[in-house]
N, C-alpha and C. Protein backbone atom coordinates (compact mmCIF):
# COMPACT_ATOMS: atom_id res chain seq x y z
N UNK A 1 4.62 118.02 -48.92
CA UNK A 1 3.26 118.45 -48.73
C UNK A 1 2.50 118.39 -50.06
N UNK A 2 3.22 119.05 -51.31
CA UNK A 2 2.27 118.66 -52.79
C UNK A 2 3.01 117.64 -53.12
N UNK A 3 4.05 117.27 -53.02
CA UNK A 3 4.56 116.12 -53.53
C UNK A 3 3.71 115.06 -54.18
N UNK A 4 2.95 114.57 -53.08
CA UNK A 4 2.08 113.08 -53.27
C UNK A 4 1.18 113.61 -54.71
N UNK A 5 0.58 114.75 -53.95
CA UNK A 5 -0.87 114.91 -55.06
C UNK A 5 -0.44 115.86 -56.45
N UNK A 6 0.90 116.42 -56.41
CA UNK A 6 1.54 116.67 -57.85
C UNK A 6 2.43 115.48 -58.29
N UNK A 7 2.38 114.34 -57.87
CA UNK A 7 3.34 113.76 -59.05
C UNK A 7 2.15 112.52 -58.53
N UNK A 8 1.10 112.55 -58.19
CA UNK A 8 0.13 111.70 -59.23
C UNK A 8 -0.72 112.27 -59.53
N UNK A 9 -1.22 113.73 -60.26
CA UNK A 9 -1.37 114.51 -60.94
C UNK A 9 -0.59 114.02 -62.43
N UNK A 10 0.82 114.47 -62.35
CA UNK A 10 2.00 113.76 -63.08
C UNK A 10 1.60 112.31 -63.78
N UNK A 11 1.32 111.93 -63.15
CA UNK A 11 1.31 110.37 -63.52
C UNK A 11 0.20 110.06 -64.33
N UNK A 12 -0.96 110.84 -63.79
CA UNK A 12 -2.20 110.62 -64.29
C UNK A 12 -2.21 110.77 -65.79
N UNK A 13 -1.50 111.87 -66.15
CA UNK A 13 -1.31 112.68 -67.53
C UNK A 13 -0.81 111.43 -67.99
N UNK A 14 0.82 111.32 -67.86
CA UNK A 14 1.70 110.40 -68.31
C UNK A 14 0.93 108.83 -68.51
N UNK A 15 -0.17 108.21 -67.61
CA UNK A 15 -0.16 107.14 -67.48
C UNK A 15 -1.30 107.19 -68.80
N UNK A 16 -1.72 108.32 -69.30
CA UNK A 16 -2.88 108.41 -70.44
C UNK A 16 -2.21 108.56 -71.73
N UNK A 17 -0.95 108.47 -72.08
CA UNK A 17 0.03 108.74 -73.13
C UNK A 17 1.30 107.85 -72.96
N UNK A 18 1.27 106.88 -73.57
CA UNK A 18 2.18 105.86 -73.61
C UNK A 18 3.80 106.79 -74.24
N UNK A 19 3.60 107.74 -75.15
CA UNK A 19 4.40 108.15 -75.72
C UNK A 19 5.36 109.32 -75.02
N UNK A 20 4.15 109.75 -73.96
CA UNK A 20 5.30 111.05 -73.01
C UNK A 20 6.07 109.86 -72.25
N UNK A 21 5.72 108.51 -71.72
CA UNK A 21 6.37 108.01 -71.14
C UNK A 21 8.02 107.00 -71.65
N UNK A 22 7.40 107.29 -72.71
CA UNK A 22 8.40 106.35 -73.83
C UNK A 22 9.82 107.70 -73.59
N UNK A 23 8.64 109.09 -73.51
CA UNK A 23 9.70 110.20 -73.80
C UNK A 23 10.59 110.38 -72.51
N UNK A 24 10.22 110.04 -71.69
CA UNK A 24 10.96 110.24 -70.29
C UNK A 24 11.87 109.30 -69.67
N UNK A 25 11.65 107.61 -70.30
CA UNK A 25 12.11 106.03 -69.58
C UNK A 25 13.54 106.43 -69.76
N UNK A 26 14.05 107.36 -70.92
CA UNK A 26 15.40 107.27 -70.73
C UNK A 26 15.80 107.98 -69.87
N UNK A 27 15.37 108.67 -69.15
CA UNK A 27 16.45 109.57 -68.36
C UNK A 27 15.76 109.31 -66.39
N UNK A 28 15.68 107.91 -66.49
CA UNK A 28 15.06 107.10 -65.78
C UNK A 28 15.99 107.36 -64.67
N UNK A 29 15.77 107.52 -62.90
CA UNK A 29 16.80 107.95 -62.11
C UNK A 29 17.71 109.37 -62.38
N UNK A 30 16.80 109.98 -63.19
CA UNK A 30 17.50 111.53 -62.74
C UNK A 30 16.07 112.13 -62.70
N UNK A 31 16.15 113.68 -61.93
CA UNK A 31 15.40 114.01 -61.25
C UNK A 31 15.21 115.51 -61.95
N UNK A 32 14.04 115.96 -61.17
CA UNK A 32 13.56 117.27 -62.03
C UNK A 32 13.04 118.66 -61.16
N UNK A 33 13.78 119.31 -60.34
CA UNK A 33 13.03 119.91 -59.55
C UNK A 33 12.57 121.38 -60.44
N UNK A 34 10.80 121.60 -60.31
CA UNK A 34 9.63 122.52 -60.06
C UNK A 34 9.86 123.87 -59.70
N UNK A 35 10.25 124.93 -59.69
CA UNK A 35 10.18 126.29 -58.73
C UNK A 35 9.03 126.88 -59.23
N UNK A 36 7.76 126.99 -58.25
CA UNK A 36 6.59 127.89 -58.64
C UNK A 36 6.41 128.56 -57.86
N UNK A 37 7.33 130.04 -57.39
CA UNK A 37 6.34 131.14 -55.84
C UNK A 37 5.42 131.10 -56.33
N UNK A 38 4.58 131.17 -54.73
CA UNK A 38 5.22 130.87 -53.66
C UNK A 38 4.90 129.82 -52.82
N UNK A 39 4.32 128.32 -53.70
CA UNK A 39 4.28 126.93 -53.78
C UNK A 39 5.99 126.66 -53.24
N UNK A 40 5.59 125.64 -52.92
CA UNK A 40 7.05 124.65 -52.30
C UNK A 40 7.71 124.24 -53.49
N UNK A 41 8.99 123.76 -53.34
CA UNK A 41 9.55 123.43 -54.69
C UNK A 41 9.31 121.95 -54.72
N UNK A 42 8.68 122.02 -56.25
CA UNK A 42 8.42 120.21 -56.38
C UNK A 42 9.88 119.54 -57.15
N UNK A 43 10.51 118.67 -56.14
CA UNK A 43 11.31 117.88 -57.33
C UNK A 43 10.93 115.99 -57.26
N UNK A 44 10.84 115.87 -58.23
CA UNK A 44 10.68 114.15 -58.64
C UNK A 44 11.86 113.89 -59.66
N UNK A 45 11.62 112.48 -59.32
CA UNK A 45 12.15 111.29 -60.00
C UNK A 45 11.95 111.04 -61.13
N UNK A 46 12.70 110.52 -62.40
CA UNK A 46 11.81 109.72 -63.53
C UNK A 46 12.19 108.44 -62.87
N UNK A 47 11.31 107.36 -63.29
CA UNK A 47 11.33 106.02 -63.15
C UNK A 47 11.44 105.34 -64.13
N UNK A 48 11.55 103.92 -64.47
CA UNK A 48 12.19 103.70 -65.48
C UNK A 48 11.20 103.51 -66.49
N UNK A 49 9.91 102.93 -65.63
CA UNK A 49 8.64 103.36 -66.36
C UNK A 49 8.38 104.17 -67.71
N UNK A 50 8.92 105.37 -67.38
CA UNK A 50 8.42 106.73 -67.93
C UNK A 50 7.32 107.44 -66.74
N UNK A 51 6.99 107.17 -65.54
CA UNK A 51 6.35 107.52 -64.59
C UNK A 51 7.23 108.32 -64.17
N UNK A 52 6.73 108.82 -62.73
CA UNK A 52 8.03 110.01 -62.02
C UNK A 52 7.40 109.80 -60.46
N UNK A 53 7.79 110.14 -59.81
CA UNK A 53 8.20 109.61 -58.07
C UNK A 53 8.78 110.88 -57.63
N UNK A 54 8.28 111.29 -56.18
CA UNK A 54 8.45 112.32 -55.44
C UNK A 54 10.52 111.67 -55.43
N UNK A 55 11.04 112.70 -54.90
CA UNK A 55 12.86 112.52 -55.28
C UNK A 55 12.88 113.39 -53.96
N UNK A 56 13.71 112.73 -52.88
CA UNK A 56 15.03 113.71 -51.91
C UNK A 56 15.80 113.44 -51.73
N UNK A 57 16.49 114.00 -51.06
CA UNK A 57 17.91 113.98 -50.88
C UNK A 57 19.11 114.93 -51.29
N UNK A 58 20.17 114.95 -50.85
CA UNK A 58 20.75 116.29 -51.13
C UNK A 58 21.58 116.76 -52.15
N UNK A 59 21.55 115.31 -53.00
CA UNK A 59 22.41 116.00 -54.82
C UNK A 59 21.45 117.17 -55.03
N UNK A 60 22.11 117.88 -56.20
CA UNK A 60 21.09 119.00 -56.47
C UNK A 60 20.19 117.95 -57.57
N UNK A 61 19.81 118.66 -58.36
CA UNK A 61 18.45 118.34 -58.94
C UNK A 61 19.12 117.96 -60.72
N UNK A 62 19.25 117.14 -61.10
CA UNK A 62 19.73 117.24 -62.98
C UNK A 62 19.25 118.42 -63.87
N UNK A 63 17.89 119.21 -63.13
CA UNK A 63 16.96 119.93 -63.90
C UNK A 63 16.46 120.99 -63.12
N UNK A 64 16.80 121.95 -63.22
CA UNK A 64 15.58 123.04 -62.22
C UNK A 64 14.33 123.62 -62.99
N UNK A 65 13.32 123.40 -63.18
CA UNK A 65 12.93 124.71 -63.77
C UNK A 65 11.75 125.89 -62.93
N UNK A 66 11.90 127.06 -63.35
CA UNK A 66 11.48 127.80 -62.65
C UNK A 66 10.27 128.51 -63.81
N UNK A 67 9.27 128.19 -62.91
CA UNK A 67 8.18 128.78 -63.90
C UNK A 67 7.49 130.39 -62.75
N UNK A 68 6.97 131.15 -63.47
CA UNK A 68 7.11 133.00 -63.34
C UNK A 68 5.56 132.15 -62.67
N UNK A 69 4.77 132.49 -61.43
CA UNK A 69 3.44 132.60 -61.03
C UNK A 69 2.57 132.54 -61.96
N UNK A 70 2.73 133.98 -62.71
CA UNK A 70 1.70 134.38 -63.88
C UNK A 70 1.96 133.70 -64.69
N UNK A 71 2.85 132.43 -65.38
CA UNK A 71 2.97 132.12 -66.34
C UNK A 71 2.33 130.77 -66.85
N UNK A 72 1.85 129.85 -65.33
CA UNK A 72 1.65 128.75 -65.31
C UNK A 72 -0.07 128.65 -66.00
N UNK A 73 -0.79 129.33 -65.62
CA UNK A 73 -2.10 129.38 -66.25
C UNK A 73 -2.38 129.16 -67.63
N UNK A 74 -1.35 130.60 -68.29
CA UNK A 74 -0.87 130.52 -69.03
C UNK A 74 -0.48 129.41 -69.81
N UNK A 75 0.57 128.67 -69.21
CA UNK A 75 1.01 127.32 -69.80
C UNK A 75 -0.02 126.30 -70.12
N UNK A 76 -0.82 126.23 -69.08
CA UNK A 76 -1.38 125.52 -69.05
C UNK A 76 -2.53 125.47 -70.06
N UNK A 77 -2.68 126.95 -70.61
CA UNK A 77 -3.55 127.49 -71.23
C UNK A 77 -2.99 127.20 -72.93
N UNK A 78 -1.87 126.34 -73.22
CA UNK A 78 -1.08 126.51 -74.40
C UNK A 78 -0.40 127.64 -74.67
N UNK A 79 0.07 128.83 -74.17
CA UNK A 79 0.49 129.54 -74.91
C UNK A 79 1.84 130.00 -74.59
N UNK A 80 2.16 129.33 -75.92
CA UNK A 80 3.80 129.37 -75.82
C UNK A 80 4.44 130.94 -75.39
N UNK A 81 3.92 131.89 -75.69
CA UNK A 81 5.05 132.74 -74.85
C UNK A 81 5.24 132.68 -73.63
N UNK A 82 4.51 131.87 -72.68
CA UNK A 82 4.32 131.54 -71.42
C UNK A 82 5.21 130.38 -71.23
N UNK A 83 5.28 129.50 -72.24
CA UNK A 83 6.50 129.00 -72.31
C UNK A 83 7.82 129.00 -72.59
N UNK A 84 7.99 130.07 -72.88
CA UNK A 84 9.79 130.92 -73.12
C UNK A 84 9.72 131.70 -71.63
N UNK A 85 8.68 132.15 -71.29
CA UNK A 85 9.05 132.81 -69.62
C UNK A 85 9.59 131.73 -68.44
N UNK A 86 9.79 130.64 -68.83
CA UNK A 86 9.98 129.58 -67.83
C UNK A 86 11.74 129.54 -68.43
N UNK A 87 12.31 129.49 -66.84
CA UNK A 87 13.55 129.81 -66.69
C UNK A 87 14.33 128.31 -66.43
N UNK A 88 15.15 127.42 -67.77
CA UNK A 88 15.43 125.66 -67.45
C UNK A 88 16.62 125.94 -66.85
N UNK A 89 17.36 125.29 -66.28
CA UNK A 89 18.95 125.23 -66.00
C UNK A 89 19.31 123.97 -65.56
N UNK A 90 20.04 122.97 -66.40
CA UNK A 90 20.82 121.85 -66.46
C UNK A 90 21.08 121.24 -67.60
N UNK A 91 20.10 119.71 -67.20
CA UNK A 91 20.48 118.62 -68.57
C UNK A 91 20.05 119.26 -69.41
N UNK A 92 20.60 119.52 -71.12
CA UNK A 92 19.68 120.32 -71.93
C UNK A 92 18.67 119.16 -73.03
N UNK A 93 19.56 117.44 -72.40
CA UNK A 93 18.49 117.05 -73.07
C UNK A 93 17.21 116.44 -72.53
N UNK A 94 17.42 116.25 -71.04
CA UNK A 94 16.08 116.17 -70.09
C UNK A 94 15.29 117.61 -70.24
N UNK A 95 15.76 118.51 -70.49
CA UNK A 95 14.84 119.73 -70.38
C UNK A 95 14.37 119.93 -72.16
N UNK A 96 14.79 119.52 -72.61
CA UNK A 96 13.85 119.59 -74.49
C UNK A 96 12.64 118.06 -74.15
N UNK A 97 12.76 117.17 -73.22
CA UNK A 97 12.13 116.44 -73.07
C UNK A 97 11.14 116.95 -72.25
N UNK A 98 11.23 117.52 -71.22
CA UNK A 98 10.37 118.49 -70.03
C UNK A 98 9.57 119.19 -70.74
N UNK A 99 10.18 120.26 -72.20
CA UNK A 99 9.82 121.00 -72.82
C UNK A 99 8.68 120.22 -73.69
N UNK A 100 9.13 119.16 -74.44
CA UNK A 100 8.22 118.67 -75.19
C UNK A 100 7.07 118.30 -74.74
N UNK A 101 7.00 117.59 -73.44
CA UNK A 101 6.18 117.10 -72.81
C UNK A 101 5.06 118.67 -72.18
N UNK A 102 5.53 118.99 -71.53
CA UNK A 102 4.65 120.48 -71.72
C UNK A 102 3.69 121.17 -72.64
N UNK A 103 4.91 120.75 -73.89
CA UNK A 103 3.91 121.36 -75.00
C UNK A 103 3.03 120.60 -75.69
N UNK A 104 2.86 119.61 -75.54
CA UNK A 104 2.17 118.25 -76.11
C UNK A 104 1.66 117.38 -75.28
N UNK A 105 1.76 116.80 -74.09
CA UNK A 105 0.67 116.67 -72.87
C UNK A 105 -0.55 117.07 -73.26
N UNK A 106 -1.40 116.41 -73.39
CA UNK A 106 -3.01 116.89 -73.31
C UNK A 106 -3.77 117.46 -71.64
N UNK A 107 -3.39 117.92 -71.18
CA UNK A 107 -3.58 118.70 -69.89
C UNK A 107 -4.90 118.75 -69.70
N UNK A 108 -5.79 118.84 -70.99
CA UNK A 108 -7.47 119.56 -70.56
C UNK A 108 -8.15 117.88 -71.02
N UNK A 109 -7.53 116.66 -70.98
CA UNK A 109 -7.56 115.97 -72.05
C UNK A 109 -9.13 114.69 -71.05
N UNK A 110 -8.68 114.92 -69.46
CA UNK A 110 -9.79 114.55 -68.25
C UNK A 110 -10.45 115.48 -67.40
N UNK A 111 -11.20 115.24 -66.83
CA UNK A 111 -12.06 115.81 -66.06
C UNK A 111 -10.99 117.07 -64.78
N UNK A 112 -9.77 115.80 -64.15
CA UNK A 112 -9.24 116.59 -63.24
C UNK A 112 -8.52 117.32 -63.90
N UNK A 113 -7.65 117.16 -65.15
CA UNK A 113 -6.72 117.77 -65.82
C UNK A 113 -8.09 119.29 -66.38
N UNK A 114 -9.21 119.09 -67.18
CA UNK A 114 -9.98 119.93 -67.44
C UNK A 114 -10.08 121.22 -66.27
N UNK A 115 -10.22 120.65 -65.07
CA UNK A 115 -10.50 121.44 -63.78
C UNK A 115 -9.05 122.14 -63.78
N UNK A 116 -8.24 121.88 -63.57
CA UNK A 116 -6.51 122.87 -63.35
C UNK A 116 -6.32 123.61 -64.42
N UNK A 117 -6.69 123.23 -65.56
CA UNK A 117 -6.53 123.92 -67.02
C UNK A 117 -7.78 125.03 -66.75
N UNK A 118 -8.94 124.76 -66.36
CA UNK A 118 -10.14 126.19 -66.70
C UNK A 118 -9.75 127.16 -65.40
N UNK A 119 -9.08 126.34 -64.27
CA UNK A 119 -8.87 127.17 -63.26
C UNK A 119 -7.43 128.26 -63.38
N UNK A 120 -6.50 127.69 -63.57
CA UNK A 120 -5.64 128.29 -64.65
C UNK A 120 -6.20 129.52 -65.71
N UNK A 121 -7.00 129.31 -66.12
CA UNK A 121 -7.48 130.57 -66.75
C UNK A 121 -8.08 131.28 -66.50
N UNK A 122 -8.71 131.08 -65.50
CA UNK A 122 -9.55 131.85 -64.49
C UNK A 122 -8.47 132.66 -63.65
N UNK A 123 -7.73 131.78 -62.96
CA UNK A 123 -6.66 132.58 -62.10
C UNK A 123 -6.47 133.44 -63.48
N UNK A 124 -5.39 133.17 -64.24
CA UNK A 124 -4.88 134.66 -65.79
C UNK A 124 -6.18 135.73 -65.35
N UNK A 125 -7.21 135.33 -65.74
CA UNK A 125 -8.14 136.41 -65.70
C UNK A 125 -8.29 137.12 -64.92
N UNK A 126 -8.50 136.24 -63.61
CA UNK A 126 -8.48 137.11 -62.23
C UNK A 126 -6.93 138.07 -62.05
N UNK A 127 -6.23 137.66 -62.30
CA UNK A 127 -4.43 138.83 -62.38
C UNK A 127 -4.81 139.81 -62.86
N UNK A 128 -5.49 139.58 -64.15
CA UNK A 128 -5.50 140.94 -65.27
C UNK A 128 -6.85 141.73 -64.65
N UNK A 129 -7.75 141.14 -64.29
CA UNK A 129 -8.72 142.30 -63.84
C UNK A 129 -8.28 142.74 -62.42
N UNK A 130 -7.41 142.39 -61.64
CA UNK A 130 -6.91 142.92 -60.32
C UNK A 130 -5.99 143.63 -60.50
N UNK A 131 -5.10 143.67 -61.61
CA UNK A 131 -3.93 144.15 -62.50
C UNK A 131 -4.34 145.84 -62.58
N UNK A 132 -6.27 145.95 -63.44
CA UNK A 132 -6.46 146.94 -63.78
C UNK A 132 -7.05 147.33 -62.91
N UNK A 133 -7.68 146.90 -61.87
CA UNK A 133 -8.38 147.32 -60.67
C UNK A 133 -7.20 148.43 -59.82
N UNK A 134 -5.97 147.72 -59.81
CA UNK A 134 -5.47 148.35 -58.90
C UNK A 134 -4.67 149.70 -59.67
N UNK A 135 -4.30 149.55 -61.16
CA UNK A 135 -4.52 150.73 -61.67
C UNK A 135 -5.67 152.05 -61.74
N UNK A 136 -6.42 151.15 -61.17
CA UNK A 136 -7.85 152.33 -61.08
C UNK A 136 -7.75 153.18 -60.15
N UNK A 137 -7.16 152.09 -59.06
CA UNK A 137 -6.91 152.90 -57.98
C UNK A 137 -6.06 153.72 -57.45
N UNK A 138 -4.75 153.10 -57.90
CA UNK A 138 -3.67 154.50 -57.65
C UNK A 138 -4.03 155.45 -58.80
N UNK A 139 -4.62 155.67 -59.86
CA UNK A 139 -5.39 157.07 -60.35
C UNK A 139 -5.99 157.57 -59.86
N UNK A 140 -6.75 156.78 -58.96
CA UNK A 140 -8.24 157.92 -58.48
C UNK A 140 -7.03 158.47 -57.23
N UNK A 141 -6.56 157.69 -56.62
CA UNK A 141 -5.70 158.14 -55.18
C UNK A 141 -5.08 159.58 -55.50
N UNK A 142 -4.30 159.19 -56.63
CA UNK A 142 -3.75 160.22 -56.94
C UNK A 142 -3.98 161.48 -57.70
N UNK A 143 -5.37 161.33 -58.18
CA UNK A 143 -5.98 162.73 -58.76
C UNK A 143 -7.20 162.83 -57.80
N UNK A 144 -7.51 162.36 -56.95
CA UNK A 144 -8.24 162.66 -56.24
C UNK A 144 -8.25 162.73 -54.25
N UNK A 145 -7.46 161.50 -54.02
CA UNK A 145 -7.14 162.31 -52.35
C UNK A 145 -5.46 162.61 -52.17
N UNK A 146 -4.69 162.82 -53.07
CA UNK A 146 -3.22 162.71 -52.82
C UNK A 146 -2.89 163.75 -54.53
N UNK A 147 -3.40 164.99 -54.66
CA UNK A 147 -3.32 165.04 -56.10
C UNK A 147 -2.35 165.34 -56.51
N UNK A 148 -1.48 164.48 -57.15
CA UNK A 148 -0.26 164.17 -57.73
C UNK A 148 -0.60 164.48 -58.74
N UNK A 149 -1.21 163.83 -59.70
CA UNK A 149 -1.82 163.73 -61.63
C UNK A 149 -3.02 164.71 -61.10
N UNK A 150 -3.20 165.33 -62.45
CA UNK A 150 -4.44 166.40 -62.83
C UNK A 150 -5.37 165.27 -63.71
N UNK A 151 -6.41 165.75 -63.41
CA UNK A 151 -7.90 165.07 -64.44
C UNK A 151 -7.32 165.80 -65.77
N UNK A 152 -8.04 164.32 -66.65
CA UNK A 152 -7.84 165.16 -67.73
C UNK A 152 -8.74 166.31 -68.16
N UNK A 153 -9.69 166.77 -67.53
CA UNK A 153 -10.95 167.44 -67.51
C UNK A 153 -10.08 169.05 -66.98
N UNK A 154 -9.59 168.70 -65.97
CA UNK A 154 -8.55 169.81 -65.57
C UNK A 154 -7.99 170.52 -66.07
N UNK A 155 -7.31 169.34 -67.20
CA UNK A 155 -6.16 169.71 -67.57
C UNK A 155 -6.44 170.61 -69.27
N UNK A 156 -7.35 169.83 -69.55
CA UNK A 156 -8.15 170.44 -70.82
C UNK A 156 -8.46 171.94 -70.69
N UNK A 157 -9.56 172.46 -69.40
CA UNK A 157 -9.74 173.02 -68.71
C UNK A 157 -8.91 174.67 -68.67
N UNK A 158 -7.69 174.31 -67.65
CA UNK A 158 -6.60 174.56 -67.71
C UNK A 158 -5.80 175.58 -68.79
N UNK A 159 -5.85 174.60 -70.27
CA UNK A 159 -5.00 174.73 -71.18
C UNK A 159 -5.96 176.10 -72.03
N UNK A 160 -7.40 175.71 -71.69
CA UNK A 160 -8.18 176.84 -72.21
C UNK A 160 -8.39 178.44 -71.78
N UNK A 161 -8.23 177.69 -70.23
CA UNK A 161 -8.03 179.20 -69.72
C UNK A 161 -6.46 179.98 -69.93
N UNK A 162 -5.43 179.09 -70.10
CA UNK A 162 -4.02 179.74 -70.67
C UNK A 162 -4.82 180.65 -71.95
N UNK A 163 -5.20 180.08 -72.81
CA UNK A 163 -5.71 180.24 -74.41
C UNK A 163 -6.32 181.72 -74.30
N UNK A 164 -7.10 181.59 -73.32
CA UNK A 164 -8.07 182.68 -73.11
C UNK A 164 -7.09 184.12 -72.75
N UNK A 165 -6.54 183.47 -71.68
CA UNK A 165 -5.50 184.72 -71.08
C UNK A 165 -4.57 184.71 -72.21
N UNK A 166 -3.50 184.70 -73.08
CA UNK A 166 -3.08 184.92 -73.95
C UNK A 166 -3.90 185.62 -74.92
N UNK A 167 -5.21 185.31 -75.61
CA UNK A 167 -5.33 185.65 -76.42
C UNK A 167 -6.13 187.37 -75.50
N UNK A 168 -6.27 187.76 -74.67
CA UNK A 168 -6.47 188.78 -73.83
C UNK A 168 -5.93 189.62 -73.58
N UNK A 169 -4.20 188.88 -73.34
CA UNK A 169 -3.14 189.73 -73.61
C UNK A 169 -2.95 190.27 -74.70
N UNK A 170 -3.11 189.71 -75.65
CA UNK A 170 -2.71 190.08 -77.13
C UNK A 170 -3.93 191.67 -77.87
N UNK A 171 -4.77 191.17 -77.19
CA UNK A 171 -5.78 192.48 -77.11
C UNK A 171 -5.72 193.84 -76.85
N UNK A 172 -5.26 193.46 -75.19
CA UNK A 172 -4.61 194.37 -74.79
C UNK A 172 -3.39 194.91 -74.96
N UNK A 173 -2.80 194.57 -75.47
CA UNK A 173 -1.65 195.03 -76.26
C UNK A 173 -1.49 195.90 -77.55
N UNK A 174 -2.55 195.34 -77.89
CA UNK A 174 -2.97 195.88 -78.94
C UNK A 174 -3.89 197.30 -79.04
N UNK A 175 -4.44 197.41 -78.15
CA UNK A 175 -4.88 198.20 -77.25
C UNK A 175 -3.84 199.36 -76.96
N UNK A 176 -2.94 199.19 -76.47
CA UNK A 176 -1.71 200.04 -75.97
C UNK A 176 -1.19 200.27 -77.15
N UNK A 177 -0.77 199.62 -77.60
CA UNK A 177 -0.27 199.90 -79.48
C UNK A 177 -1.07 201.15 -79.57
N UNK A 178 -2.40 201.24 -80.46
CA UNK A 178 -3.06 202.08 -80.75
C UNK A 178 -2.95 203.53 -79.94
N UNK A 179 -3.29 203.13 -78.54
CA UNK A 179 -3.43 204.32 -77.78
C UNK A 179 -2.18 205.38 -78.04
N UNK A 180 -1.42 204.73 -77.99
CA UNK A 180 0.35 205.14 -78.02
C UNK A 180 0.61 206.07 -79.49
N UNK A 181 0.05 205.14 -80.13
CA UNK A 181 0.45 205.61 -81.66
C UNK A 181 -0.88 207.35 -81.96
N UNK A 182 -1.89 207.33 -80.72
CA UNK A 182 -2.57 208.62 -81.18
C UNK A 182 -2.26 209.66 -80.52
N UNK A 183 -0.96 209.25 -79.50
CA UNK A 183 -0.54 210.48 -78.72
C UNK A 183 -0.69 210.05 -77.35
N UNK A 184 -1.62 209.13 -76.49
CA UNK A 184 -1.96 208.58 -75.24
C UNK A 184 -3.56 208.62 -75.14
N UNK A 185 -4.28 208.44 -73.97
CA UNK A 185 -5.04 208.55 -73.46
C UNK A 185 -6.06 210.07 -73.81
N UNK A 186 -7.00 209.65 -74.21
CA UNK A 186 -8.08 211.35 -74.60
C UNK A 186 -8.77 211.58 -73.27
């Protein structure tokens, strides 16, 4: 189903950089499968090209890699800690090639590549403000129709009226002290 339109996506990049393809011709006929939840898993082909070709069939894959949802925007966005969150497992020297190519690919470098790269960051953005949105909301839920957590207004509140009653007690105590010490009550 993405097959077709991610690996000539793929290609498009590759076919604009003679050198990612130079980087890939060797490991020409082994294959690379994609894990992105909760997208289908993409696996392709290299060709001898340095191009890559949708791949099935039931060997496993030379390469898995598994990239985190939140991380791909990210990636796409350059930033390498987004690239240590991506989980490789196989060839380790098809995957320093996968790797390189990732990090050096010009991604924002055309119009369609520009469009997946700003959308990509848009999605990041949209996570993090839905991220804090929904922190907004289990606070208000919970200090206000389910009250679990106290306001901090409460709680301030609260700590003053302890303050008050203590220092009231201490009055009155003091109070009794005295009275005591003149014999009791006149």
């Amino acid at each position: 189903m993405i097959d077709a339109p991610a690996t000539a996506a793929i290609n498009h990049l590759l076919s604009a950089e003679e050198w990612a393809r130079e980087r890939l011709a060797p490991f020409a006929g082994r294959s690379v499968e994609f894990r992105l939840p909760p997208l289908p898993d993409l696996r392709i082909a290299i060709l001898e090209s340095g191009l890559v070709a949708g791949a099935e069939g039931a060997l496993p894959p030379d390469l898995v890699v598994r990239i985190p949802p939140a991380a791909l925007p990210r990636i796409l966005a350059r930033d390498d800690a987004a690239i240590r969150e991506v989980a490789i497992d196989g060839d380790t020297e098809l995957a320093r090639a996968v790797e390189f190519l990732f990090r050096h690919l010009r991604w924002e470098g055309d119009v369609p590549a520009h469009r997946i790269a700003s959308t990509g960051r848009a999605f990041a953005a949209w996570q993090r403000d839905a991220g804090e949105r929904l922190a907004r909301n289990f606070a208000e839920y919970f200090t206000e129709e389910n009250p679990l957590l106290a306001r901090p207004a409460e709680v301030r509140r609260f700590g003053e009226e302890v303050d008050a009653l203590r220092d009231d007690v201490e009055r009155l105590a003091k109070r009794i002290a005295r009275l005591l010490e003149r014999g009791g009550p006149r």
